[in-house]
N, C-alpha and C. Protein backbone atom coordinates (compact mmCIF):
# COMPACT_ATOMS: atom_id res chain seq x y z
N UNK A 1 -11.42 -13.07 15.50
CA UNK A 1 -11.38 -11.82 14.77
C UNK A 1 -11.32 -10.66 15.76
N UNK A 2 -10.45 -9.70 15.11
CA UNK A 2 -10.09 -8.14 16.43
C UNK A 2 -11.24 -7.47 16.33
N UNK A 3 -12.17 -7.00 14.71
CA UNK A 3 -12.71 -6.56 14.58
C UNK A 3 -14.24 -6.28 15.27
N UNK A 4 -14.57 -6.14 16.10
CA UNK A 4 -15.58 -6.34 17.17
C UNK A 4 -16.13 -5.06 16.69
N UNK A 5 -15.12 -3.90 16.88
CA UNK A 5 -15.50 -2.88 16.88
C UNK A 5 -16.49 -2.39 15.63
N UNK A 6 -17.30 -1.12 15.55
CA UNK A 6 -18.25 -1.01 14.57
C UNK A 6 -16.73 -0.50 13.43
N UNK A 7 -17.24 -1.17 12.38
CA UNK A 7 -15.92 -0.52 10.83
C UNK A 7 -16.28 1.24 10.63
N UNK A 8 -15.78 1.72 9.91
CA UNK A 8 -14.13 1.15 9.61
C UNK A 8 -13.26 1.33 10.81
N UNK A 9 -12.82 0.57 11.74
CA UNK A 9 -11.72 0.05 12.30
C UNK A 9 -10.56 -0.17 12.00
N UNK A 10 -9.43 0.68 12.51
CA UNK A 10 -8.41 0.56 12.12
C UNK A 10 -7.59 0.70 13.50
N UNK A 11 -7.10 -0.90 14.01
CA UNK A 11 -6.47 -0.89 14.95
C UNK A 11 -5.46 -0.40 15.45
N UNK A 12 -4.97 0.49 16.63
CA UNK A 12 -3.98 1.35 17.16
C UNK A 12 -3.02 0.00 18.03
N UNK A 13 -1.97 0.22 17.15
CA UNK A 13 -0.92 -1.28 17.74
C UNK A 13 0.74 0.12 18.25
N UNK A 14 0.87 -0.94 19.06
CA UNK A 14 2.26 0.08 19.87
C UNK A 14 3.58 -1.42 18.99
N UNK A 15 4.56 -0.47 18.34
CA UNK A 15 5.34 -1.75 17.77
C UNK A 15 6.66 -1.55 18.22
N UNK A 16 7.47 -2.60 18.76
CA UNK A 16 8.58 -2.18 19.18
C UNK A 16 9.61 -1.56 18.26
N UNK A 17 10.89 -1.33 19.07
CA UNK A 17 11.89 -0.42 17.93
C UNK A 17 12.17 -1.93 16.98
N UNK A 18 12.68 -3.06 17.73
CA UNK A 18 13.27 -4.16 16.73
C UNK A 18 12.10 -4.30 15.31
N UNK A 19 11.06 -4.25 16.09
CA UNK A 19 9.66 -4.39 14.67
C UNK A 19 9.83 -3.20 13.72
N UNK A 20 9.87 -2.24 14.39
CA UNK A 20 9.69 -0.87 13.28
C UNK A 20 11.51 -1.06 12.68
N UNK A 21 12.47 -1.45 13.22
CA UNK A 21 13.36 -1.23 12.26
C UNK A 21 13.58 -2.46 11.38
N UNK A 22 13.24 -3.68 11.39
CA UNK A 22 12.77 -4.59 10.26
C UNK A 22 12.35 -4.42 9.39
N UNK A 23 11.55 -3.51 9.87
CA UNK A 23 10.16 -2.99 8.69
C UNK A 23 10.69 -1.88 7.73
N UNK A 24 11.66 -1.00 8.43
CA UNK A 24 12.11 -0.11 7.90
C UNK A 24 13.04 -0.26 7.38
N UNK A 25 13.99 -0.67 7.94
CA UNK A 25 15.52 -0.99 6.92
C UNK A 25 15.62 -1.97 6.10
N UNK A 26 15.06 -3.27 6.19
CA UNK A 26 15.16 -4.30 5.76
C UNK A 26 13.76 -4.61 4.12
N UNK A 27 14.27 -3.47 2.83
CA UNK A 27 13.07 -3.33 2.19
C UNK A 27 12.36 -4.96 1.46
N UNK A 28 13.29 -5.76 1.88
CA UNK A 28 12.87 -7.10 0.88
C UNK A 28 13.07 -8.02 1.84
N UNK A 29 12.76 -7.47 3.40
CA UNK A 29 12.48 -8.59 4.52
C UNK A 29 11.57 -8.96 4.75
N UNK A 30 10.90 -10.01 5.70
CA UNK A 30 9.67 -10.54 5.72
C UNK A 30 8.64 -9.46 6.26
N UNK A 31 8.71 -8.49 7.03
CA UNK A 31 8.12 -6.94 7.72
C UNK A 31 7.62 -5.97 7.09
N UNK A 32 8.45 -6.01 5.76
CA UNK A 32 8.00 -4.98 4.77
C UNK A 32 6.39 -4.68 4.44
N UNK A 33 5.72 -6.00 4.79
CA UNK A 33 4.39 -5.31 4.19
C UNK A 33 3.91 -5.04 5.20
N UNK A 34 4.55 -5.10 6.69
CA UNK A 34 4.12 -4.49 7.94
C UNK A 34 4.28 -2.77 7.65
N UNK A 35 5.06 -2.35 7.13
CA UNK A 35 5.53 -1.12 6.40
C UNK A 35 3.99 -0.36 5.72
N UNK A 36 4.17 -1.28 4.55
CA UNK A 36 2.82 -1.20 3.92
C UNK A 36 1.54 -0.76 4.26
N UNK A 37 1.30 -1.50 5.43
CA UNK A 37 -0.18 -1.92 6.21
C UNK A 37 0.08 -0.15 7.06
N UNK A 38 0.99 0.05 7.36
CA UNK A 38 0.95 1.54 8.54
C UNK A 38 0.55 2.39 7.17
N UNK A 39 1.54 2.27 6.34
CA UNK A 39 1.41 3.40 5.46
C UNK A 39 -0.24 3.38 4.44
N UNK A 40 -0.81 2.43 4.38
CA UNK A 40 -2.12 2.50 3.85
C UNK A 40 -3.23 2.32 4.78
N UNK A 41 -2.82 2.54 5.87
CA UNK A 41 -3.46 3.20 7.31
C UNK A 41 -4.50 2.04 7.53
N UNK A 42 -3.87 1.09 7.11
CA UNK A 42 -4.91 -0.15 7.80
C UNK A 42 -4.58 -0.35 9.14
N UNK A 43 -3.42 0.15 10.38
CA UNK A 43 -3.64 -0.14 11.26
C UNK A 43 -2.97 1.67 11.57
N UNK A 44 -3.21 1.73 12.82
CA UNK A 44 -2.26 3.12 13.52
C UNK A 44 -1.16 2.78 14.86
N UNK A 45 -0.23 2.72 14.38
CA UNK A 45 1.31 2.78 15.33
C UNK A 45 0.63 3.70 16.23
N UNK A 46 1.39 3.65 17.46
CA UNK A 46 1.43 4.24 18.50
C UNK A 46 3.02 4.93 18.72
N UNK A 47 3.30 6.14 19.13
CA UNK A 47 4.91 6.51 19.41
C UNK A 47 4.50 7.19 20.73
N UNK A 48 5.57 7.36 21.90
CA UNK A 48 5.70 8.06 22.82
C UNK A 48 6.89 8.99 22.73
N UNK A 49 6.99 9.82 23.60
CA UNK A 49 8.65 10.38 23.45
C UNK A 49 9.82 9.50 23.65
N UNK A 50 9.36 8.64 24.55
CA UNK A 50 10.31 7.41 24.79
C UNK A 50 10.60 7.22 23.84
N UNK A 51 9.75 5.98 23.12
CA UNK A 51 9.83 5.41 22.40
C UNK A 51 10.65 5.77 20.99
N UNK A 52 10.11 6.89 20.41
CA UNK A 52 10.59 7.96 19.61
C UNK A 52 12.27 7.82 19.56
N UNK A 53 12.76 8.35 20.56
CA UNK A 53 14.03 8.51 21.20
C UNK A 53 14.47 7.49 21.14
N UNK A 54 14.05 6.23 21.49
CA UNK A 54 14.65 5.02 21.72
C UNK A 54 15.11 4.88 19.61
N UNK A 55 13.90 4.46 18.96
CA UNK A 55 14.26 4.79 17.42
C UNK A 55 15.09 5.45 17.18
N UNK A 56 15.40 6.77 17.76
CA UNK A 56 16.17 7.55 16.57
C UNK A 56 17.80 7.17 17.12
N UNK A 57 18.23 6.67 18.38
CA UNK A 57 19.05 6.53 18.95
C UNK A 57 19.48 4.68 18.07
N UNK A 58 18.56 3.47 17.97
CA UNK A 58 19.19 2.79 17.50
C UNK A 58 19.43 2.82 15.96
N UNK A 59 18.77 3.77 15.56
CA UNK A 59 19.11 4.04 14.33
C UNK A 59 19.90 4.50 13.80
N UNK A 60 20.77 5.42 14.95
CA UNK A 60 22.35 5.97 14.89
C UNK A 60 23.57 5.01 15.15
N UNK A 61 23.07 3.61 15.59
CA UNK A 61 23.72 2.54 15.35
C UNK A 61 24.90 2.42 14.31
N UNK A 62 26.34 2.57 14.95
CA UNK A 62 27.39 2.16 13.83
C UNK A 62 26.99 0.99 12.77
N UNK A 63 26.72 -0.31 13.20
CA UNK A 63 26.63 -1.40 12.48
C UNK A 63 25.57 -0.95 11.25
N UNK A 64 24.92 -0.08 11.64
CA UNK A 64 23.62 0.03 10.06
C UNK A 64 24.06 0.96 9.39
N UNK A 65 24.63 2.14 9.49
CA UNK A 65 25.88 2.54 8.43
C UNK A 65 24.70 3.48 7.88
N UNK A 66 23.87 3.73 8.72
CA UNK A 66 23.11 5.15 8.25
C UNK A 66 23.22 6.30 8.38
N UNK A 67 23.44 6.98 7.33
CA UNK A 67 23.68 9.04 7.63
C UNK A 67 22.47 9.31 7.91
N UNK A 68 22.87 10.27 8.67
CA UNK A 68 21.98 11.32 8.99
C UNK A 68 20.74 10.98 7.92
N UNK A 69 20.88 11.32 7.07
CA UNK A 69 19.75 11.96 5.80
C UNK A 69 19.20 10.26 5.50
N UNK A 70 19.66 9.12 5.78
CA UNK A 70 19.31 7.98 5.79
C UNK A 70 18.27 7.59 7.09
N UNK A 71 18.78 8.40 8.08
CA UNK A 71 17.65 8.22 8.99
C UNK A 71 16.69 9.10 8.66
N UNK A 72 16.99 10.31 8.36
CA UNK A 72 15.39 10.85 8.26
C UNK A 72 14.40 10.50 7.20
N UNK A 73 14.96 9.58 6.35
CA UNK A 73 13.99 9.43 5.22
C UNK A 73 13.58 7.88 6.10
N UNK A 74 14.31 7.69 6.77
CA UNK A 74 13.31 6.15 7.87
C UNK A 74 12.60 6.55 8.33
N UNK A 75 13.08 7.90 9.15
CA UNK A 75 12.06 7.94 9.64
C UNK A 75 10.77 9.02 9.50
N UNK A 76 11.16 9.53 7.95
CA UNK A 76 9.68 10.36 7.60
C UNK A 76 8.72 8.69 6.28
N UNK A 77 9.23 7.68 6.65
CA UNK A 77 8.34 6.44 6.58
C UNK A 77 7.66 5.77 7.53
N UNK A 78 7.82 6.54 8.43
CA UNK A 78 7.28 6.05 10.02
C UNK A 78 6.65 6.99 10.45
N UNK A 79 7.15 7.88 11.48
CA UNK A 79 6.65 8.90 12.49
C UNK A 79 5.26 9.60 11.45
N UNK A 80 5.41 10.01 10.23
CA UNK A 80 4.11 10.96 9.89
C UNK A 80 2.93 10.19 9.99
N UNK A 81 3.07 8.60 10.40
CA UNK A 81 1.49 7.95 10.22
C UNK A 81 1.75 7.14 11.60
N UNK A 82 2.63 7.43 12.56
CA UNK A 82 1.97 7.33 13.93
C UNK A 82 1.44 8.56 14.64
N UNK A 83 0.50 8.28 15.99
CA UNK A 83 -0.66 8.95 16.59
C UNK A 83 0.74 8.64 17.97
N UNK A 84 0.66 10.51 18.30
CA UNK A 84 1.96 10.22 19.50
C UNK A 84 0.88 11.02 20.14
N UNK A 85 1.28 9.84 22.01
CA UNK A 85 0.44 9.16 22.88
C UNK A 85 1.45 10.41 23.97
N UNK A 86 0.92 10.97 25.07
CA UNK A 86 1.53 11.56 25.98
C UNK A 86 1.37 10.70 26.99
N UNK A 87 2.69 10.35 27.76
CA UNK A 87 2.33 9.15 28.98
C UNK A 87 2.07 9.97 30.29
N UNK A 88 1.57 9.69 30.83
CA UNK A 88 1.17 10.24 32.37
C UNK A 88 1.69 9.94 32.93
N UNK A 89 1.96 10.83 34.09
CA UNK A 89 2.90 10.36 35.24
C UNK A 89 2.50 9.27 36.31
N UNK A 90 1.17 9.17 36.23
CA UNK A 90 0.89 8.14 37.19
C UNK A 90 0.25 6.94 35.84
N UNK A 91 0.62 6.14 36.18
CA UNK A 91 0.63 4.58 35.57
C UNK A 91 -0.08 3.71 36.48
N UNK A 92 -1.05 2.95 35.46
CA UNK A 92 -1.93 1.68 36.09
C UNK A 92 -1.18 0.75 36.21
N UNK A 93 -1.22 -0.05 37.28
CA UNK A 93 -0.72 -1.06 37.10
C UNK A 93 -0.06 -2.27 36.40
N UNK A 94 0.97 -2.32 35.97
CA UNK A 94 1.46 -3.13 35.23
C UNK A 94 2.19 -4.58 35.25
N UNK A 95 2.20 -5.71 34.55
CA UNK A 95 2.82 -6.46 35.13
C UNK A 95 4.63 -6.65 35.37
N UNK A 96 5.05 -7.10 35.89
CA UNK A 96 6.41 -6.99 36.58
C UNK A 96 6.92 -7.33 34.81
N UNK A 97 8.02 -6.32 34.45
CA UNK A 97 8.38 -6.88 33.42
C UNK A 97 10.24 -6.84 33.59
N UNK A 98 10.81 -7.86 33.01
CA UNK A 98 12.69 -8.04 33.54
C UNK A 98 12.82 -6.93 33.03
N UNK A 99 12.82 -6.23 31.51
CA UNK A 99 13.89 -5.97 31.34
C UNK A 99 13.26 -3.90 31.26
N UNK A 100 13.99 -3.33 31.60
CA UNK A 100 13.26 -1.48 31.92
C UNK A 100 13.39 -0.77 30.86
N UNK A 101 13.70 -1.32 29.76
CA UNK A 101 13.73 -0.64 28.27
C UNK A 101 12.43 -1.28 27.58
N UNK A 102 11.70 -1.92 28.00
CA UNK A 102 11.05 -2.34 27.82
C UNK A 102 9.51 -1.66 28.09
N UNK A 103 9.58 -0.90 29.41
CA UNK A 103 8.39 -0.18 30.29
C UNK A 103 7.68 0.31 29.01
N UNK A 104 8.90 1.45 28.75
CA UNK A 104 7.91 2.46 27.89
C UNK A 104 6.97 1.70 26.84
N UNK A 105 7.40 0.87 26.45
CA UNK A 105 6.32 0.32 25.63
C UNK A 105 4.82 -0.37 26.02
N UNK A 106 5.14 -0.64 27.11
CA UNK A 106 4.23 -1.15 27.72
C UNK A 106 3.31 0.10 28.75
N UNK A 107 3.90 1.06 29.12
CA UNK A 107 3.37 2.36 29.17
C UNK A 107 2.37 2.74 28.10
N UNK A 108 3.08 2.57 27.31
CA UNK A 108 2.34 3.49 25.66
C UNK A 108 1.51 2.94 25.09
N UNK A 109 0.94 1.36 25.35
CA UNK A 109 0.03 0.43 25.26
C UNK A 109 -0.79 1.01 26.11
N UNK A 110 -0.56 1.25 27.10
CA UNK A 110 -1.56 1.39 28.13
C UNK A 110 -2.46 3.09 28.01
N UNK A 111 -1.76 4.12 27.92
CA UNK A 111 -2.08 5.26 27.87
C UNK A 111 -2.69 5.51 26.77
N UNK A 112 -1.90 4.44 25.78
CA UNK A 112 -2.45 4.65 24.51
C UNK A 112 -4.18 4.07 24.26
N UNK A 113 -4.06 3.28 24.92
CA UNK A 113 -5.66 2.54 24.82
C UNK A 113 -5.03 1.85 23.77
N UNK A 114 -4.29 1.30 23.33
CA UNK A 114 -3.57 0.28 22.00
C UNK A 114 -4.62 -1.10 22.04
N UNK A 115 -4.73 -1.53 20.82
CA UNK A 115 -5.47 -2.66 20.21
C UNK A 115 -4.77 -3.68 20.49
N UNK A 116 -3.54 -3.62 20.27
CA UNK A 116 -2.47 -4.43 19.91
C UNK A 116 -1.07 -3.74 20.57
N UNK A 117 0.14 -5.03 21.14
CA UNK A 117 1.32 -4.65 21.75
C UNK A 117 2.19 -5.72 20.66
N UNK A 118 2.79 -5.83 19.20
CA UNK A 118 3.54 -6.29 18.77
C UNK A 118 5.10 -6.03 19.04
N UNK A 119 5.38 -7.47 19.21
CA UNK A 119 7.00 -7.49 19.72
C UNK A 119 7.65 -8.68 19.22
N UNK A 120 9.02 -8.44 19.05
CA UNK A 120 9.74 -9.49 18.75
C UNK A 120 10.71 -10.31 20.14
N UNK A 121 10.06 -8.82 21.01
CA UNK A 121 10.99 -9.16 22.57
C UNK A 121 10.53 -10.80 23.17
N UNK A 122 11.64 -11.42 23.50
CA UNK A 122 10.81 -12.39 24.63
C UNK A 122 10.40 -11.66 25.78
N UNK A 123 10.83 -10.65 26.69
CA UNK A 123 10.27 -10.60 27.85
C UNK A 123 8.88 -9.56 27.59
N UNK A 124 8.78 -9.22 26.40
CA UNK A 124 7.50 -8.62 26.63
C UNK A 124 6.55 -9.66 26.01
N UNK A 125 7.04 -10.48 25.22
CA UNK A 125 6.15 -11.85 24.39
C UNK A 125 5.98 -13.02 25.99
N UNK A 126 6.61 -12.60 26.42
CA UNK A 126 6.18 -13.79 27.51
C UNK A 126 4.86 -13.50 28.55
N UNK A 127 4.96 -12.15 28.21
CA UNK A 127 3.73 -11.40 29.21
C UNK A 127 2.35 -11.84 28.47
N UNK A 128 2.30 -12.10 26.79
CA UNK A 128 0.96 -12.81 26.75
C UNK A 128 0.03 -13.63 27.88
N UNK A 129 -1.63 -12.41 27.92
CA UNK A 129 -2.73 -12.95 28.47
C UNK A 129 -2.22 -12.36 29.80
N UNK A 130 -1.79 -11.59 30.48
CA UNK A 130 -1.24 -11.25 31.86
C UNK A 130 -1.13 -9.51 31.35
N UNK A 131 -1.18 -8.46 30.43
CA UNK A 131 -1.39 -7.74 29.95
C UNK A 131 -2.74 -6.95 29.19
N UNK A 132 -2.70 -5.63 29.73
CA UNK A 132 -4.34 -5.23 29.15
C UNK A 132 -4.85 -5.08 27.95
N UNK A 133 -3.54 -5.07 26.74
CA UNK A 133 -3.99 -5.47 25.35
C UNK A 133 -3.16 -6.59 25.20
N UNK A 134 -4.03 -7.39 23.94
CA UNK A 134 -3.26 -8.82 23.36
C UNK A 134 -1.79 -8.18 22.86
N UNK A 135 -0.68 -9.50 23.32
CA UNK A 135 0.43 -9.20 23.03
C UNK A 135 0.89 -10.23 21.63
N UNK A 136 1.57 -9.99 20.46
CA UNK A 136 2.03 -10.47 19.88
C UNK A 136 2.82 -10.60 18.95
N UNK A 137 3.40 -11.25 17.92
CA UNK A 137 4.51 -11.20 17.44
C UNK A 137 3.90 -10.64 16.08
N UNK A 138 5.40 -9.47 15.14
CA UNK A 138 5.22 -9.40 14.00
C UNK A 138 3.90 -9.85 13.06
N UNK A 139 4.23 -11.35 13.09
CA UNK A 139 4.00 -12.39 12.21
C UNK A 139 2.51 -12.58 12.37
N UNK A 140 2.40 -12.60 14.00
CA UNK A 140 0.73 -12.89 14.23
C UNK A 140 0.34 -11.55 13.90
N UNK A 141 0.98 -10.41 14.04
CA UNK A 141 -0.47 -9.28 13.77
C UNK A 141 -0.44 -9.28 12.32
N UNK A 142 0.46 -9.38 11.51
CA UNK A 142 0.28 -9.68 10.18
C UNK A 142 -0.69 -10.64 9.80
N UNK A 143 -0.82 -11.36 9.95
CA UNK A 143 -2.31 -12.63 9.57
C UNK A 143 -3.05 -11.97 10.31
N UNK A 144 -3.33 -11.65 11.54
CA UNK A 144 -4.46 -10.84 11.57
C UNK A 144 -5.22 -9.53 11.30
N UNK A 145 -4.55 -8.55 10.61
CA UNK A 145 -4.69 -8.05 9.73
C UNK A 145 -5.01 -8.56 8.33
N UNK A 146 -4.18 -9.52 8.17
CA UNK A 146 -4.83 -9.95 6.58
C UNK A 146 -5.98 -10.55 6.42
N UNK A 147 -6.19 -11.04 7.94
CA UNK A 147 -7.66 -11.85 8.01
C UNK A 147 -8.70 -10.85 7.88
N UNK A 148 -8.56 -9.82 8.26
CA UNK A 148 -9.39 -8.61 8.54
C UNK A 148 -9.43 -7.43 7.86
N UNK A 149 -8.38 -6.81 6.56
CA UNK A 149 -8.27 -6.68 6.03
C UNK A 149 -7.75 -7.18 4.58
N UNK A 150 -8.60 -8.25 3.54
CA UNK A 150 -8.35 -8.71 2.88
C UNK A 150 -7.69 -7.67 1.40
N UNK A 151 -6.59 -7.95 1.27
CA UNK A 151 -6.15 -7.07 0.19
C UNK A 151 -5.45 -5.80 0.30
N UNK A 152 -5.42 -5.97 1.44
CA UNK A 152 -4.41 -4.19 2.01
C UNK A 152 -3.79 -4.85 2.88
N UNK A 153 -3.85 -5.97 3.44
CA UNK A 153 -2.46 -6.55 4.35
C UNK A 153 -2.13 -8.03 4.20
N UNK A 154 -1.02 -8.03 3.96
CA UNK A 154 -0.65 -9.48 3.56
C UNK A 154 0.02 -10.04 5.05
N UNK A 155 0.15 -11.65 4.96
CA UNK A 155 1.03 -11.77 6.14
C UNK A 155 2.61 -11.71 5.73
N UNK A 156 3.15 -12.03 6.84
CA UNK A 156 4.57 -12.08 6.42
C UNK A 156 5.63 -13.00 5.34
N UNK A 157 6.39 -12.97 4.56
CA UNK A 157 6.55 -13.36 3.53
C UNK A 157 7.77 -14.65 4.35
N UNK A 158 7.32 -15.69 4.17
CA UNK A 158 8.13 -16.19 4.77
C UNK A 158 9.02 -17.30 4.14
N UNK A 159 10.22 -16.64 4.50
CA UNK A 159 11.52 -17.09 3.62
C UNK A 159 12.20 -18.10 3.89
């Protein structure tokens, strides 16, 4: 159990762009009640400027065929219930990670004091236990949330 902390606890998780746009575009995908869980503030997203930027840029993605006014309603389902983290210029130590689109997130874990680093990435999923918060997938922070919040977070619906 995450919950160590004295309640009400509501864990600060950093989620990648692939997680937040599952969650967001995809309304009858397995993520959706990851959607849910931010928006009934059972856990708190983390955003940086990076990060931010990185969203609004794959969200301008030809293949998803979103206007303008399609992204901002994504993303006024997101950004108003994350807590944006200012990164510092000097950085603790981190572990060697391949791929450099990747940093900021792992920056924003760190500055952030984050509970949780959910990813769908392998090279940041491979860093499990070698990282200063637990790293994990979608799916696992979903059951653990539902373990811990019974009735405000479901796990993932799996299809």
């Amino acid at each position: 159990m995450f919950l160590e902390k004295v309640p009400p606890f509501h864990p600060r998780a950093v989620l990648d762009t692939n997680v937040v746009l599952s969650a967001l575009i995809f309304a009858n995908g397995k993520l959706v009640s990851l959607r849910h869980a931010w928006q009934s503030r059972v856990f708190h997203p983390l955003v940086s400027k990076l990060t931010t930027e990185e969203l609004l840029r794959v969200l301008a993605y030809p293949r998803f065929g979103l206007s303008a006014a399609d992204r901002q309603e994504l993303l006024a389902d997101y950004l108003p219930y994350c807590t944006t983290v200012a990164i510092p210029d000097k950085q603790p130590k981190m572990p060697a990670c391949r791929d450099a689109f990747d940093i900021p997130f792992l920056q924003l874990a760190i500055a952030g004091n984050a509970d949780f680093l959910v990813s769908g990435d392998r090279d940041i999923l491979s860093l499990k236990g070698e990282f200063a918060c637990p790293i994990m997938s979608a799916e696992e922070f979903l059951v653990a949330l539902a373990e811990n919040f019974p009735g405000r977070a479901k796990p993932a619906n799996n299809r």
